[in-house]
C-alpha atoms as a PDB file:
ATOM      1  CA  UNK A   1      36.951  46.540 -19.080  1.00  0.00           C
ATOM      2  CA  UNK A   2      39.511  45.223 -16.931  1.00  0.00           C
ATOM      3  CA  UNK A   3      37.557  46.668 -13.910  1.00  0.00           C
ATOM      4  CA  UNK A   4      34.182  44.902 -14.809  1.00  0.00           C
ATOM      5  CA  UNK A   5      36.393  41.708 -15.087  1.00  0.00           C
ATOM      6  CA  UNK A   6      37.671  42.105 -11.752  1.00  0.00           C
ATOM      7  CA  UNK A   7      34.301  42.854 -10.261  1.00  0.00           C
ATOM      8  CA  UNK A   8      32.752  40.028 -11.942  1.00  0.00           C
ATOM      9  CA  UNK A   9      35.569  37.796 -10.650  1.00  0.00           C
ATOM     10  CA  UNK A  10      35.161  38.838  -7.253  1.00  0.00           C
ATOM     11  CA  UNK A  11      31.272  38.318  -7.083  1.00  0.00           C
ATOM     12  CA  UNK A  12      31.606  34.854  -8.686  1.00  0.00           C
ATOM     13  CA  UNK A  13      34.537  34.316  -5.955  1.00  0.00           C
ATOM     14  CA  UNK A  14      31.763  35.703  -3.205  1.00  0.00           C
ATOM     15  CA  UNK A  15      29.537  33.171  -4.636  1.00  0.00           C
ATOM     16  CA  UNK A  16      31.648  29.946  -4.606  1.00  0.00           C
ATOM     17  CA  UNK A  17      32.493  30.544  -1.267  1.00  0.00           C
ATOM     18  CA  UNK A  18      28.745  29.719  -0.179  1.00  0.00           C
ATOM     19  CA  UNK A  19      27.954  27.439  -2.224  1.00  0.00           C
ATOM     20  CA  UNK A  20      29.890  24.642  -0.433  1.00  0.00           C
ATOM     21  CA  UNK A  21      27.844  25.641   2.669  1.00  0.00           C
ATOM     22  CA  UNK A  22      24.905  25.424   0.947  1.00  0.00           C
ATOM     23  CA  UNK A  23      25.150  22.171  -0.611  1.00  0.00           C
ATOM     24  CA  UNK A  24      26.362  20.925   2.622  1.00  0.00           C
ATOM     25  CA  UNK A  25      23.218  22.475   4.554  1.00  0.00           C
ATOM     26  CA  UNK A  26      21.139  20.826   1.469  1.00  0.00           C
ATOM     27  CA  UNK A  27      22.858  17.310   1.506  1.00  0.00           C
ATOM     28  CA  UNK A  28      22.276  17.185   5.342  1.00  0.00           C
ATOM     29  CA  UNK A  29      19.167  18.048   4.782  1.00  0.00           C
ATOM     30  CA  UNK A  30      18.516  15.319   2.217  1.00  0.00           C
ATOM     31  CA  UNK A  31      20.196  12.663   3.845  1.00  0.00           C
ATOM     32  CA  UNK A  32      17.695  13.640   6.976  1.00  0.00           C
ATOM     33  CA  UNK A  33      14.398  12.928   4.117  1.00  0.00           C
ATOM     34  CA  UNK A  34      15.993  10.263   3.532  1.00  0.00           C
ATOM     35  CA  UNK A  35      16.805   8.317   6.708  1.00  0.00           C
ATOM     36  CA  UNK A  36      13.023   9.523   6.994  1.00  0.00           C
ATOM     37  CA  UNK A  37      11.363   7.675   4.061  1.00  0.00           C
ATOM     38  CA  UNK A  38      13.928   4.685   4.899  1.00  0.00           C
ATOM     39  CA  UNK A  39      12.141   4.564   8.164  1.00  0.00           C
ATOM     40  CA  UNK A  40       8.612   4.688   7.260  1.00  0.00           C
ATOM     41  CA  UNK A  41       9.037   1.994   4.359  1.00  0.00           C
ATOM     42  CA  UNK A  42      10.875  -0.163   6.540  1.00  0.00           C
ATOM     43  CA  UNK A  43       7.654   0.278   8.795  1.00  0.00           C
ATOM     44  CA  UNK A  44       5.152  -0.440   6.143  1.00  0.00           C
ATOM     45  CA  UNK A  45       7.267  -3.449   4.997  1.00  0.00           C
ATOM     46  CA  UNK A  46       7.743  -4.871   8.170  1.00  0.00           C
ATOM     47  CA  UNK A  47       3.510  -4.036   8.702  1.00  0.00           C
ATOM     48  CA  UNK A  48       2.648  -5.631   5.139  1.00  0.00           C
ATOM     49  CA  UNK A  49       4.604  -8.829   6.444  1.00  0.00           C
ATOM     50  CA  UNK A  50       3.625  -9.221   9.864  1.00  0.00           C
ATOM     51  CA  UNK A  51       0.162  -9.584   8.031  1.00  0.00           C
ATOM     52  CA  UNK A  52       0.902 -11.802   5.331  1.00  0.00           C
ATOM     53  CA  UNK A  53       2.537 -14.169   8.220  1.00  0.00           C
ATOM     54  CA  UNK A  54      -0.247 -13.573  10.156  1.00  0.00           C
ATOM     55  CA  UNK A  55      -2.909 -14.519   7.191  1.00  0.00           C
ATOM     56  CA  UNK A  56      -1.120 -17.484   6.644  1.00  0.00           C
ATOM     57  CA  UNK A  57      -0.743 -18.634  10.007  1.00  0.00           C
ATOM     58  CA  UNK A  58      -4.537 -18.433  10.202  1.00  0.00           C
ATOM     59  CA  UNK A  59      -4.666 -20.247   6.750  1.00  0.00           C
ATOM     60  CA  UNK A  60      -2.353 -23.155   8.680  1.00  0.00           C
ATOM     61  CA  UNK A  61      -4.640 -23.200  11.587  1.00  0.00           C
ATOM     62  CA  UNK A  62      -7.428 -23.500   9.696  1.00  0.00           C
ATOM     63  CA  UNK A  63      -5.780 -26.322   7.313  1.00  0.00           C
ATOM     64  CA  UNK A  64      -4.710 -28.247  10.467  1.00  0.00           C
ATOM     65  CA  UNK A  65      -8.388 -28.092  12.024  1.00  0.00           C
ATOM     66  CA  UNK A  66     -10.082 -29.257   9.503  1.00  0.00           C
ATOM     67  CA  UNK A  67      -7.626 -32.077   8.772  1.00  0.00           C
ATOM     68  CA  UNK A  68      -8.415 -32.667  12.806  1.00  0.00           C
ATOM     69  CA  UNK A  69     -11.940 -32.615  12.229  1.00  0.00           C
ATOM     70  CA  UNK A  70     -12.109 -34.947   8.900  1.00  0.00           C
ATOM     71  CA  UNK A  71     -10.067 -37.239  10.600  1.00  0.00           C
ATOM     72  CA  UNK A  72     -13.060 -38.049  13.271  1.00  0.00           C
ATOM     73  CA  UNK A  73     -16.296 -40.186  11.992  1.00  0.00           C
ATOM     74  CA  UNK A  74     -19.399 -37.847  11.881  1.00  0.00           C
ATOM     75  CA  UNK A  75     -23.162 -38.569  12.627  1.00  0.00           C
ATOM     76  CA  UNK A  76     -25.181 -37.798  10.106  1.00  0.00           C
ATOM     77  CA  UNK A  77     -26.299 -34.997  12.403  1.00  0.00           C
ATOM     78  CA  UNK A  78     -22.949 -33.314  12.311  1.00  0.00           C
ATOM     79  CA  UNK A  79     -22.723 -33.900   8.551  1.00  0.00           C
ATOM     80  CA  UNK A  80     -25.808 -32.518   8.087  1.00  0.00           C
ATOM     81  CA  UNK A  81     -24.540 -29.155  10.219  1.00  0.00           C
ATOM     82  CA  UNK A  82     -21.603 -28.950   8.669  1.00  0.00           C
ATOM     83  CA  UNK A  83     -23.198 -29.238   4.763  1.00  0.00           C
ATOM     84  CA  UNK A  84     -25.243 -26.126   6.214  1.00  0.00           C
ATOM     85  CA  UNK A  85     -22.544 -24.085   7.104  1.00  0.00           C
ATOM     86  CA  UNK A  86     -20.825 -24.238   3.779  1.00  0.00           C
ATOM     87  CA  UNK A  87     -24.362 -23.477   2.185  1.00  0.00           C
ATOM     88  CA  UNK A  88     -24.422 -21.134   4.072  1.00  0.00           C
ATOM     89  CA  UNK A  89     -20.835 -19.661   3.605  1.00  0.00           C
ATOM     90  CA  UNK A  90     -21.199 -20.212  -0.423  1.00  0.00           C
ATOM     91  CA  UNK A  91     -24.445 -17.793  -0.348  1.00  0.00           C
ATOM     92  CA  UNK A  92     -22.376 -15.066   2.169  1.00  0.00           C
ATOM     93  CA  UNK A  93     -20.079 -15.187  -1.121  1.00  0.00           C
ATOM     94  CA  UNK A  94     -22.491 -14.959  -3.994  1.00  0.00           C
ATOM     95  CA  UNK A  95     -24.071 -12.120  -1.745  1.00  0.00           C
ATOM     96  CA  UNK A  96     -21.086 -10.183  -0.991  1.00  0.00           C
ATOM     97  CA  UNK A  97     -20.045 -10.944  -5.052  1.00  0.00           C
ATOM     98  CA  UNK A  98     -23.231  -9.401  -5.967  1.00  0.00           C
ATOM     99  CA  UNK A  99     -23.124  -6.392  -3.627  1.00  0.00           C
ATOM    100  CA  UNK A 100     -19.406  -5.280  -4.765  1.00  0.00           C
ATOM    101  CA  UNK A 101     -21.140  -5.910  -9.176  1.00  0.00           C
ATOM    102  CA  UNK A 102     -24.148  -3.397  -7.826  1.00  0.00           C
ATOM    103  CA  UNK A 103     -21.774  -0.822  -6.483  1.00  0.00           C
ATOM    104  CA  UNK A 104     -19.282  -0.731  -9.481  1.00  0.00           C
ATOM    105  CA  UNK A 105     -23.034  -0.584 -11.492  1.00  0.00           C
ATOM    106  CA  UNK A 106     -24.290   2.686  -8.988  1.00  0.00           C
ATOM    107  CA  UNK A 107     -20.756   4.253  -9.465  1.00  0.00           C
ATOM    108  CA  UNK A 108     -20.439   3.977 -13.078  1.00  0.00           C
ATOM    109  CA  UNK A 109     -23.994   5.260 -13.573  1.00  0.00           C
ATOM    110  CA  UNK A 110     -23.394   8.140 -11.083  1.00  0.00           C
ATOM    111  CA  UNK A 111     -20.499   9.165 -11.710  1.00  0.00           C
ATOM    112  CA  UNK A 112     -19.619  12.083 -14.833  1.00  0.00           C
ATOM    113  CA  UNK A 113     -18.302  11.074 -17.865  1.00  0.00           C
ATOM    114  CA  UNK A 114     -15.444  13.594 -17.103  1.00  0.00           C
ATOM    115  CA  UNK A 115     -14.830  11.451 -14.260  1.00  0.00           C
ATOM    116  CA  UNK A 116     -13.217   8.555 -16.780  1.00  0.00           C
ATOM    117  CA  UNK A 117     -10.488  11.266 -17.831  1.00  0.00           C
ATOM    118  CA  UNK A 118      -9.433  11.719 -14.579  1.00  0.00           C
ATOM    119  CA  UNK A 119      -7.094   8.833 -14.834  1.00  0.00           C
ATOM    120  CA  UNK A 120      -4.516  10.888 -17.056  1.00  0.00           C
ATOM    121  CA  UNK A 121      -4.422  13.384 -13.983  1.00  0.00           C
ATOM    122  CA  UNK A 122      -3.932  10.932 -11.382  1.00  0.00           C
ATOM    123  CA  UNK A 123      -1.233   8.280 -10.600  1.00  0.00           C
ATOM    124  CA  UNK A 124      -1.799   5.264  -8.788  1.00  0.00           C
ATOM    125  CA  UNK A 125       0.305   3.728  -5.821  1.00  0.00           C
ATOM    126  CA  UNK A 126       0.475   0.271  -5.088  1.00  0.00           C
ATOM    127  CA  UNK A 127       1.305   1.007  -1.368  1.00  0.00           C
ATOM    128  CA  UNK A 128       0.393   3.417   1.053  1.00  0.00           C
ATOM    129  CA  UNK A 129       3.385   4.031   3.734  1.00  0.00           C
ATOM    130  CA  UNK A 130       2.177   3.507   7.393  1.00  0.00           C
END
């Protein structure tokens, strides 16, 4: 009895000395992942805002050119164009509204009905790291 203690002892001494190594080989390890994923969402943040600033920098522009051009007397001519081009622009988006209604219809006809219980399987991310 006393000699199954002292083996037992001894192993679980055998295995306390390497388990300091190991968590140490497992924490550097970790802290490596981590300083990894730090990196690549610091990327994808620094991405998702350089094109934020640069959509509303466009949206500025924009603003400030047609405040440039309203501020100028047009022909009748140019009034006329202009009328066109937001006819125009208002059909692109009644078009492109109907397109994006005809492929949800396609895909829900198309696709199995097993396909609907497929969102219990899979999780969604609202970002996708660069």
């Amino acid at each position: 009895m006393v000699n199954m203690k002292y083996q037992f002892t001894n192993e679980l001494s055998l295995q306390f000395q390497s388990c300091p190594v190991t968590l140490m080989e497992l924490q550097s390890s970790l802290d490596q992942h981590l300083k990894e994923f730090v990196q690549i969402q610091q990327k994808y943040i620094a991405t998702k805002m350089q094109f934020q600033l640069k959509r509303y920098e466009d949206m500025i522009t924009e603003i400030e050119l047609l405040q440039t051009l309203s501020s100028f007397p047009l022909s009748s001519d140019q009034q006329n164009r202009i009328n066109q081009l937001v006819h125009l622009q208002e059909k692109q988006i009644q078009f492109y509204e109907d397109l994006l209604k005809l492929e949800a219809r396609v895909s829900i006809d198309f696709l199995p009905r097993s396909f609907d219980e497929l969102e219990y399987f899979v999780t969604f991310v609202d970002y996708f790291p660069v």
